[in-house]
PDB file of N, CA and C in Angstrom:
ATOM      1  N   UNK A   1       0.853  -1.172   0.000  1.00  0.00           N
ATOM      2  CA  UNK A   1       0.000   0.000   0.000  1.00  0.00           C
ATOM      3  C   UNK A   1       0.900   1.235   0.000  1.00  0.00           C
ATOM      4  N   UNK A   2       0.794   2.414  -0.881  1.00  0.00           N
ATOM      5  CA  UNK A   2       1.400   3.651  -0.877  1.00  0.00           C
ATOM      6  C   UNK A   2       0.713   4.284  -0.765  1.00  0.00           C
ATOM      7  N   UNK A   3       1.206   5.701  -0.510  1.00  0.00           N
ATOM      8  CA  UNK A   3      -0.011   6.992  -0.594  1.00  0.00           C
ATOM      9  C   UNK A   3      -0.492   7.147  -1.227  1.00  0.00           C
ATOM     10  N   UNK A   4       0.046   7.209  -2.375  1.00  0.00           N
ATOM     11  CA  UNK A   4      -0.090   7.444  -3.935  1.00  0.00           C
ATOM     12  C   UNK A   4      -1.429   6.403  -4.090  1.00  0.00           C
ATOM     13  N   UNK A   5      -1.548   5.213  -4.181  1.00  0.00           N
ATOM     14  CA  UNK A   5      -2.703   4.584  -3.989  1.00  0.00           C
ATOM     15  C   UNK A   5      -3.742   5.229  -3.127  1.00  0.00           C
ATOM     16  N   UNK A   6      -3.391   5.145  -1.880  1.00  0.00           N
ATOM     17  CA  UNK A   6      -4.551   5.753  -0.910  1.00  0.00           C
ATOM     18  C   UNK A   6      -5.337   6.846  -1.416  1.00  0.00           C
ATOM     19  N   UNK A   7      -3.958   7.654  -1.778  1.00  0.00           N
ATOM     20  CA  UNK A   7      -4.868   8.875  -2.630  1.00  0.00           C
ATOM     21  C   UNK A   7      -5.703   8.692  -4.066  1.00  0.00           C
ATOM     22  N   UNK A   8      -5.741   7.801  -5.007  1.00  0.00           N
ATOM     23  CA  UNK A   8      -6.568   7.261  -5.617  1.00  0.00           C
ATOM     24  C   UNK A   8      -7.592   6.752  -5.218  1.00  0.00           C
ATOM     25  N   UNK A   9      -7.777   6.134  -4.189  1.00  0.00           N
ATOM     26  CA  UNK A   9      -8.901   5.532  -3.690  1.00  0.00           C
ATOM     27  C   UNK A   9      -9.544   6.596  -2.906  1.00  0.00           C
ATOM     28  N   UNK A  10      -9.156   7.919  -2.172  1.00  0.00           N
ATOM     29  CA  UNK A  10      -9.772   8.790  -1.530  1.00  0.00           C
ATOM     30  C   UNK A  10     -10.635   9.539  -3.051  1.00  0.00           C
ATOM     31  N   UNK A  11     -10.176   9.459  -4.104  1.00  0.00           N
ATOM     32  CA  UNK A  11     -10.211  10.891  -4.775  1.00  0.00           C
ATOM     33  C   UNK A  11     -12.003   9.569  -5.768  1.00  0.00           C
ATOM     34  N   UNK A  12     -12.061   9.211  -5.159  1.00  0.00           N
ATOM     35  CA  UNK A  12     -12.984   7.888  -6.194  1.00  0.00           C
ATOM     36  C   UNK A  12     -14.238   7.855  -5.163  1.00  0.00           C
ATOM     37  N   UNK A  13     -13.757   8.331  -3.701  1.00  0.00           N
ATOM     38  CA  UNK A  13     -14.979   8.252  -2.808  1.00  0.00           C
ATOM     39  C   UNK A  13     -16.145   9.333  -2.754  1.00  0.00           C
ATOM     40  N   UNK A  14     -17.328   8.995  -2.753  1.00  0.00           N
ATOM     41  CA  UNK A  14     -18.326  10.638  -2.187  1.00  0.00           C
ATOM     42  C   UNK A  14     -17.478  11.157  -1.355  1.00  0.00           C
ATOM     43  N   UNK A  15     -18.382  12.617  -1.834  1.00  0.00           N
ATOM     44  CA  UNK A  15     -17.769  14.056  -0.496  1.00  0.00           C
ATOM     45  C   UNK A  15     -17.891  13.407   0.822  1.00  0.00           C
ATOM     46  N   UNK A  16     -19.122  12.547   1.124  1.00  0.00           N
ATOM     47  CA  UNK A  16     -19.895  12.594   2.064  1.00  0.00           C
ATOM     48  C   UNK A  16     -18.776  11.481   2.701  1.00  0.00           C
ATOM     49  N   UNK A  17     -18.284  10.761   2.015  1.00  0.00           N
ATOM     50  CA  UNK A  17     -17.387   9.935   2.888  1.00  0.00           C
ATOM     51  C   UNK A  17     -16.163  10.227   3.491  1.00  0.00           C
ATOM     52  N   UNK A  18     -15.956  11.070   3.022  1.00  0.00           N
ATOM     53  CA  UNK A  18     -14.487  11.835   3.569  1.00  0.00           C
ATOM     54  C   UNK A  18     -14.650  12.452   4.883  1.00  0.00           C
ATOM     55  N   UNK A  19     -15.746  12.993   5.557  1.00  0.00           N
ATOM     56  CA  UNK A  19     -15.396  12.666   6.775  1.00  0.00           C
ATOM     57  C   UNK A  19     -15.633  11.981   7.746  1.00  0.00           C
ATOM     58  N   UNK A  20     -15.713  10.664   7.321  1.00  0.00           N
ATOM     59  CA  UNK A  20     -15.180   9.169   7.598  1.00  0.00           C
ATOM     60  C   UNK A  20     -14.207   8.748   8.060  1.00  0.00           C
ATOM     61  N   UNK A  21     -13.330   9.185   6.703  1.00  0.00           N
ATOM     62  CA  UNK A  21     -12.007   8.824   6.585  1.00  0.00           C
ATOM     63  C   UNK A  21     -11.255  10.025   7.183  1.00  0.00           C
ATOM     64  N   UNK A  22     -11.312  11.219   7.682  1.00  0.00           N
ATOM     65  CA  UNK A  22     -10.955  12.079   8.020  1.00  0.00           C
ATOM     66  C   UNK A  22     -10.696  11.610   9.687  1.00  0.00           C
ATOM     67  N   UNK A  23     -12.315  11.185  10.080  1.00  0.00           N
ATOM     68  CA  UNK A  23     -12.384  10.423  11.683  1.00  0.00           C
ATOM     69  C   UNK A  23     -11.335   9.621  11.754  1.00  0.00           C
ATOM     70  N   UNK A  24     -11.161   8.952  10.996  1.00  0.00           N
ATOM     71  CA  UNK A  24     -10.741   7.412  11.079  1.00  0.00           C
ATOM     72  C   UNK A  24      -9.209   7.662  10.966  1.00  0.00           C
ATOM     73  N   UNK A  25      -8.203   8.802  10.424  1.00  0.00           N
ATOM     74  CA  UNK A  25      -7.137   9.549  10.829  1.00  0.00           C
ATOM     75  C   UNK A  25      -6.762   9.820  11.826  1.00  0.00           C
ATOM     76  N   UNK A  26      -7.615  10.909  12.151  1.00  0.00           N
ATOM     77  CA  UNK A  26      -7.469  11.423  13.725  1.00  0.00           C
ATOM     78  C   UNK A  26      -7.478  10.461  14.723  1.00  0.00           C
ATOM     79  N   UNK A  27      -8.178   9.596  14.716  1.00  0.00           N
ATOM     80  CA  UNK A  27      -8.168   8.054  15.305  1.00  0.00           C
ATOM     81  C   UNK A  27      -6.887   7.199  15.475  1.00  0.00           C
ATOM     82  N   UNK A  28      -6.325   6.764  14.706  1.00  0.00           N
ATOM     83  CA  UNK A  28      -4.804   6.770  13.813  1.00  0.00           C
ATOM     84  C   UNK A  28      -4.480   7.471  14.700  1.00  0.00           C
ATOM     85  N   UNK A  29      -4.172   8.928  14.428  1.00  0.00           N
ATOM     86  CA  UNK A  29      -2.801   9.419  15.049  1.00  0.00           C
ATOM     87  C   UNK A  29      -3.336   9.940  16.892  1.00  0.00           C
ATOM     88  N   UNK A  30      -4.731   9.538  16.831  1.00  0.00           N
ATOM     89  CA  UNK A  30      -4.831  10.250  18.773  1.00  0.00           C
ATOM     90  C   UNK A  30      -4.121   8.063  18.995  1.00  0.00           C
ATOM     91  N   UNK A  31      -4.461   7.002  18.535  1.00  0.00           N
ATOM     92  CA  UNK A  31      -4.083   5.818  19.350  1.00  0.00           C
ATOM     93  C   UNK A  31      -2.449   5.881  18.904  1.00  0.00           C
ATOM     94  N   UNK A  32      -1.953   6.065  18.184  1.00  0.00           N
ATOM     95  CA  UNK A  32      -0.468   6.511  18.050  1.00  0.00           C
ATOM     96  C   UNK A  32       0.270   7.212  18.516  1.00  0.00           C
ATOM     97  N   UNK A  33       0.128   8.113  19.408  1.00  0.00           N
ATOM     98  CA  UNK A  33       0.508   9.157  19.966  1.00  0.00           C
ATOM     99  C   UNK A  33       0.747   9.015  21.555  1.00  0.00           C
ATOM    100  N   UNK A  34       2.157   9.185  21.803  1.00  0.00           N
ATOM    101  CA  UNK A  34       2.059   8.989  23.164  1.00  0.00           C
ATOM    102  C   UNK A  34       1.966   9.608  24.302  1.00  0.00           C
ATOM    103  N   UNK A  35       0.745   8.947  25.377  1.00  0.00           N
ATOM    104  CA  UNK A  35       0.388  10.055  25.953  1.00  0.00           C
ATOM    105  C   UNK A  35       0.675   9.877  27.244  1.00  0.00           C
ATOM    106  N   UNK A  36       0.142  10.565  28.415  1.00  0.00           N
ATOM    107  CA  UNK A  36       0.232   9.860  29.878  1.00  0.00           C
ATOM    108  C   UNK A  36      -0.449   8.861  30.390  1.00  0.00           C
ATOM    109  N   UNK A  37      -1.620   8.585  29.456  1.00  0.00           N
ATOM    110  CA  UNK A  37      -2.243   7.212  29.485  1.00  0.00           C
ATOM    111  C   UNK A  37      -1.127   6.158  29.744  1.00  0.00           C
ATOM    112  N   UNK A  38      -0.069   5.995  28.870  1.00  0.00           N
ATOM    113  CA  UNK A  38       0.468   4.701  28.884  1.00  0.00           C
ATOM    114  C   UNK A  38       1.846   4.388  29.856  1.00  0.00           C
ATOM    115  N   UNK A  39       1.693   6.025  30.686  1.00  0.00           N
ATOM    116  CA  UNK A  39       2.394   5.769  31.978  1.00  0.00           C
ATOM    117  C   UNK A  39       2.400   5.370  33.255  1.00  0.00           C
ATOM    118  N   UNK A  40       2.984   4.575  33.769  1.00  0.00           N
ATOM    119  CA  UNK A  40       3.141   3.925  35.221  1.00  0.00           C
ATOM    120  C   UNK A  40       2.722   5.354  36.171  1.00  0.00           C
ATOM    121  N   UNK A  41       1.815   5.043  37.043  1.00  0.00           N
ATOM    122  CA  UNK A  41       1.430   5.920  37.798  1.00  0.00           C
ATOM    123  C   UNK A  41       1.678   5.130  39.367  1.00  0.00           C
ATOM    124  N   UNK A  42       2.637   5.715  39.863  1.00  0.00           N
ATOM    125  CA  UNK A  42       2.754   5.054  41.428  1.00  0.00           C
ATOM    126  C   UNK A  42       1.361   4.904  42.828  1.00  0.00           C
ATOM    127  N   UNK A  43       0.870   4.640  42.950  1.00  0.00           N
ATOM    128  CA  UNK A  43      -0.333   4.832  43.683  1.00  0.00           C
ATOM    129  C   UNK A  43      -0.290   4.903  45.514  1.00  0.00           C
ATOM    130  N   UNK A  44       1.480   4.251  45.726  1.00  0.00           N
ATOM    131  CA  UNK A  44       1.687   4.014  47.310  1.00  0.00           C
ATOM    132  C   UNK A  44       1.557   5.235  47.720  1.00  0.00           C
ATOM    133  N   UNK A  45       0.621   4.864  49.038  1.00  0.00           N
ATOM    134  CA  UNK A  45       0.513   5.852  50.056  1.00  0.00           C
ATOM    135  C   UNK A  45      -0.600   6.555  49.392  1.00  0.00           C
ATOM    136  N   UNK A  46      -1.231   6.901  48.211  1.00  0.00           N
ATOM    137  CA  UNK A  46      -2.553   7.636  48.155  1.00  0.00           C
ATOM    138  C   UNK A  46      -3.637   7.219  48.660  1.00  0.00           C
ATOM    139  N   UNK A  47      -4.060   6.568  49.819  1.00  0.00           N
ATOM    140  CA  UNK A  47      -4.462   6.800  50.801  1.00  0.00           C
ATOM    141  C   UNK A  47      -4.473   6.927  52.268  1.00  0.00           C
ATOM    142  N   UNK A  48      -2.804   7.396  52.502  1.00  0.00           N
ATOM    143  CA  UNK A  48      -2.406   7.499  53.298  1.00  0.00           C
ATOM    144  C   UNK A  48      -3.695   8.423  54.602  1.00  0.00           C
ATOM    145  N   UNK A  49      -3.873   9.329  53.796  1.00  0.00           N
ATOM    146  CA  UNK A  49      -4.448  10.169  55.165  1.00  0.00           C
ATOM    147  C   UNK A  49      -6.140   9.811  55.120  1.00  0.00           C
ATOM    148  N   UNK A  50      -6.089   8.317  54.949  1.00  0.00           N
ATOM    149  CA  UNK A  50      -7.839   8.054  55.157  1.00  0.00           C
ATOM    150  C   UNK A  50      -7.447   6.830  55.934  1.00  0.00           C
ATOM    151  N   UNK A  51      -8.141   6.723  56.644  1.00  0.00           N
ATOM    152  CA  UNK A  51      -8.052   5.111  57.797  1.00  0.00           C
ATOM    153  C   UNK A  51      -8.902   4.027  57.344  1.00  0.00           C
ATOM    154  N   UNK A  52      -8.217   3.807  56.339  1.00  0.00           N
ATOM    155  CA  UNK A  52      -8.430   2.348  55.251  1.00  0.00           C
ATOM    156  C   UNK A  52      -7.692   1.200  55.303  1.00  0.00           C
ATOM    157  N   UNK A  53      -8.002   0.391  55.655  1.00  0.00           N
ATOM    158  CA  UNK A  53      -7.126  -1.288  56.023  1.00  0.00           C
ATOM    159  C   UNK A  53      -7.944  -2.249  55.325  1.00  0.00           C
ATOM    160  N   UNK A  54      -7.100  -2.123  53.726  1.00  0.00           N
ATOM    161  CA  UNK A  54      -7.832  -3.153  53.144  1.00  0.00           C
ATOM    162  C   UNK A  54      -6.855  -4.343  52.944  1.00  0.00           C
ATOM    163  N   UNK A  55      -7.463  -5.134  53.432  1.00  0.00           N
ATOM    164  CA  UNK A  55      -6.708  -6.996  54.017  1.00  0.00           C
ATOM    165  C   UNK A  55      -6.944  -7.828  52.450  1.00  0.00           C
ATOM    166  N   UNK A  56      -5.776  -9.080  52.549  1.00  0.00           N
ATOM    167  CA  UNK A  56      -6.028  -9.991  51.923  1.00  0.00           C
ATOM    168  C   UNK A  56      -7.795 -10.782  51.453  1.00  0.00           C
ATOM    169  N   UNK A  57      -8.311 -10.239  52.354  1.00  0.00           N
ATOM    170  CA  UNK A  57      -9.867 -11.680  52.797  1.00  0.00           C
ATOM    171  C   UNK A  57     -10.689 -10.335  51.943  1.00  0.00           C
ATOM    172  N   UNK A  58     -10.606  -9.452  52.845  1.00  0.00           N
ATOM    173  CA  UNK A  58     -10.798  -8.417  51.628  1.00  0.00           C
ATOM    174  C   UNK A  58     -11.120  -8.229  50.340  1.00  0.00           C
ATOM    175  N   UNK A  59     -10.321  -7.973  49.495  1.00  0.00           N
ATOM    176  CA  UNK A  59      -9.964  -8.006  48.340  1.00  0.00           C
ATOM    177  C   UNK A  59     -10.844  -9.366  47.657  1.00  0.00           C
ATOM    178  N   UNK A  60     -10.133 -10.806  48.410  1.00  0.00           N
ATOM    179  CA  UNK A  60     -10.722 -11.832  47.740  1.00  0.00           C
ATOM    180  C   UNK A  60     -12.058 -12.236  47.875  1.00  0.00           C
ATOM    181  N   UNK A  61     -12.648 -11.282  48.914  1.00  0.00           N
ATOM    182  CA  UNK A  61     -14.469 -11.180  48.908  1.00  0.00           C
ATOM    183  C   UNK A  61     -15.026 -10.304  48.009  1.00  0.00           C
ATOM    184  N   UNK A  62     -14.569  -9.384  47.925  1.00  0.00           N
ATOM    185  CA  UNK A  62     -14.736  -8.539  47.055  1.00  0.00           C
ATOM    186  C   UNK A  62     -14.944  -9.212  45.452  1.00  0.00           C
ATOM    187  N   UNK A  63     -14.176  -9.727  44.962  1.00  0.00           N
ATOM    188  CA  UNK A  63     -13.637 -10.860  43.504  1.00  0.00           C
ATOM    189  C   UNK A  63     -14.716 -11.513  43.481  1.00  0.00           C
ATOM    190  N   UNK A  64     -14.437 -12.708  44.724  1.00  0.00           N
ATOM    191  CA  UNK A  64     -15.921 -13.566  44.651  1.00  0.00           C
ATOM    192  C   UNK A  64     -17.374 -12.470  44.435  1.00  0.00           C
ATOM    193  N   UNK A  65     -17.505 -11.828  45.158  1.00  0.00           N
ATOM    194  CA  UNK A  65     -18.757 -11.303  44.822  1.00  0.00           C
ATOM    195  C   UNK A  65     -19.016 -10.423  43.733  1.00  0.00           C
ATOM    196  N   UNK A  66     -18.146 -10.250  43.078  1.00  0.00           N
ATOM    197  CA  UNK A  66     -17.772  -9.674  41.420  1.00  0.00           C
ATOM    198  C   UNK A  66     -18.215 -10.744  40.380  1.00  0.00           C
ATOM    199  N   UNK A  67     -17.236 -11.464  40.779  1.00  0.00           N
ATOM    200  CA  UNK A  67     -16.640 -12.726  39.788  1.00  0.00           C
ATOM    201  C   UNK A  67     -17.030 -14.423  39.636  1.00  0.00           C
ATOM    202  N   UNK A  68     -17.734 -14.199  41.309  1.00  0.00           N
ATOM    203  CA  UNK A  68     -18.255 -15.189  41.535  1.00  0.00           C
ATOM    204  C   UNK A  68     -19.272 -16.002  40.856  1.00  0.00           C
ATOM    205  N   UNK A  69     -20.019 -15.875  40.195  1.00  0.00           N
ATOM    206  CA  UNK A  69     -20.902 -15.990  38.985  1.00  0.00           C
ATOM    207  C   UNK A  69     -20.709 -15.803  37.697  1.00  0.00           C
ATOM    208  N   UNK A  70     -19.393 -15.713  37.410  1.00  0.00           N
ATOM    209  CA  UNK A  70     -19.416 -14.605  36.138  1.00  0.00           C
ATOM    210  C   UNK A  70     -19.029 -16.534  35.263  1.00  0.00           C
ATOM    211  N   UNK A  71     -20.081 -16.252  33.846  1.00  0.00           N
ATOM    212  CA  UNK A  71     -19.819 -17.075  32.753  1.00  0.00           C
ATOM    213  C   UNK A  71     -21.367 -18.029  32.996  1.00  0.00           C
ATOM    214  N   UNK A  72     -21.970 -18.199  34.327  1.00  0.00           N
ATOM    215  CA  UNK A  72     -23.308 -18.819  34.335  1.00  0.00           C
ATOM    216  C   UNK A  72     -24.292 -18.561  34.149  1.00  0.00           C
ATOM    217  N   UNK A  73     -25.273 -19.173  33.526  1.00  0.00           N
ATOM    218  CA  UNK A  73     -26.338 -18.206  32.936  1.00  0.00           C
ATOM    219  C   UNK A  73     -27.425 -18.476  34.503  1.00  0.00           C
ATOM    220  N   UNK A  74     -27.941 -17.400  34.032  1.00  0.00           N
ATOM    221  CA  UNK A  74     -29.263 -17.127  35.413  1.00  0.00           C
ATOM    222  C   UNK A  74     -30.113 -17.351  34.555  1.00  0.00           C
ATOM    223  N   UNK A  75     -31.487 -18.585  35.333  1.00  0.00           N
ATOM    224  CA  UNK A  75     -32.148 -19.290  34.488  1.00  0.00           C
ATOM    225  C   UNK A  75     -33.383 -18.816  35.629  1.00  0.00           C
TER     226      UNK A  75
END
């Protein structure tokens, strides 16, 4: 595929489709583009100043009652 093609095939489409393909660019270059999305964000200690003690049993009650069902159908 070249430009040179692409641009044949743009110049063959309705008006009306071009901004389609215009979306579908910007799309392209916003998932190409690197942003702070795809940075490591440290999280220790952000909740330091709230009196939160969340435990192992915790967490894995939490899952079960998420996850615990998940894939069975309810009949």
């Amino acid at each position: 595929m070249t430009p040179q093609r692409i641009y044949q095939e743009l110049k063959d489409l309705p008006n009306e489709s071009l901004v389609e393909v215009w979306q579908f660019i910007e799309f392209i270059r916003f998932k190409n583009k690197e942003t702070p999305f795809g940075q490591v964000v440290k999280l220790g200690g952000l909740l330091a100043d709230y009196q939160v003690d969340i435990t192992e049993d915790d967490v894995s009650q939490a899952r079960q009652e998420m996850w615990g069902n998940f894939g069975e159908l309810n009949e």
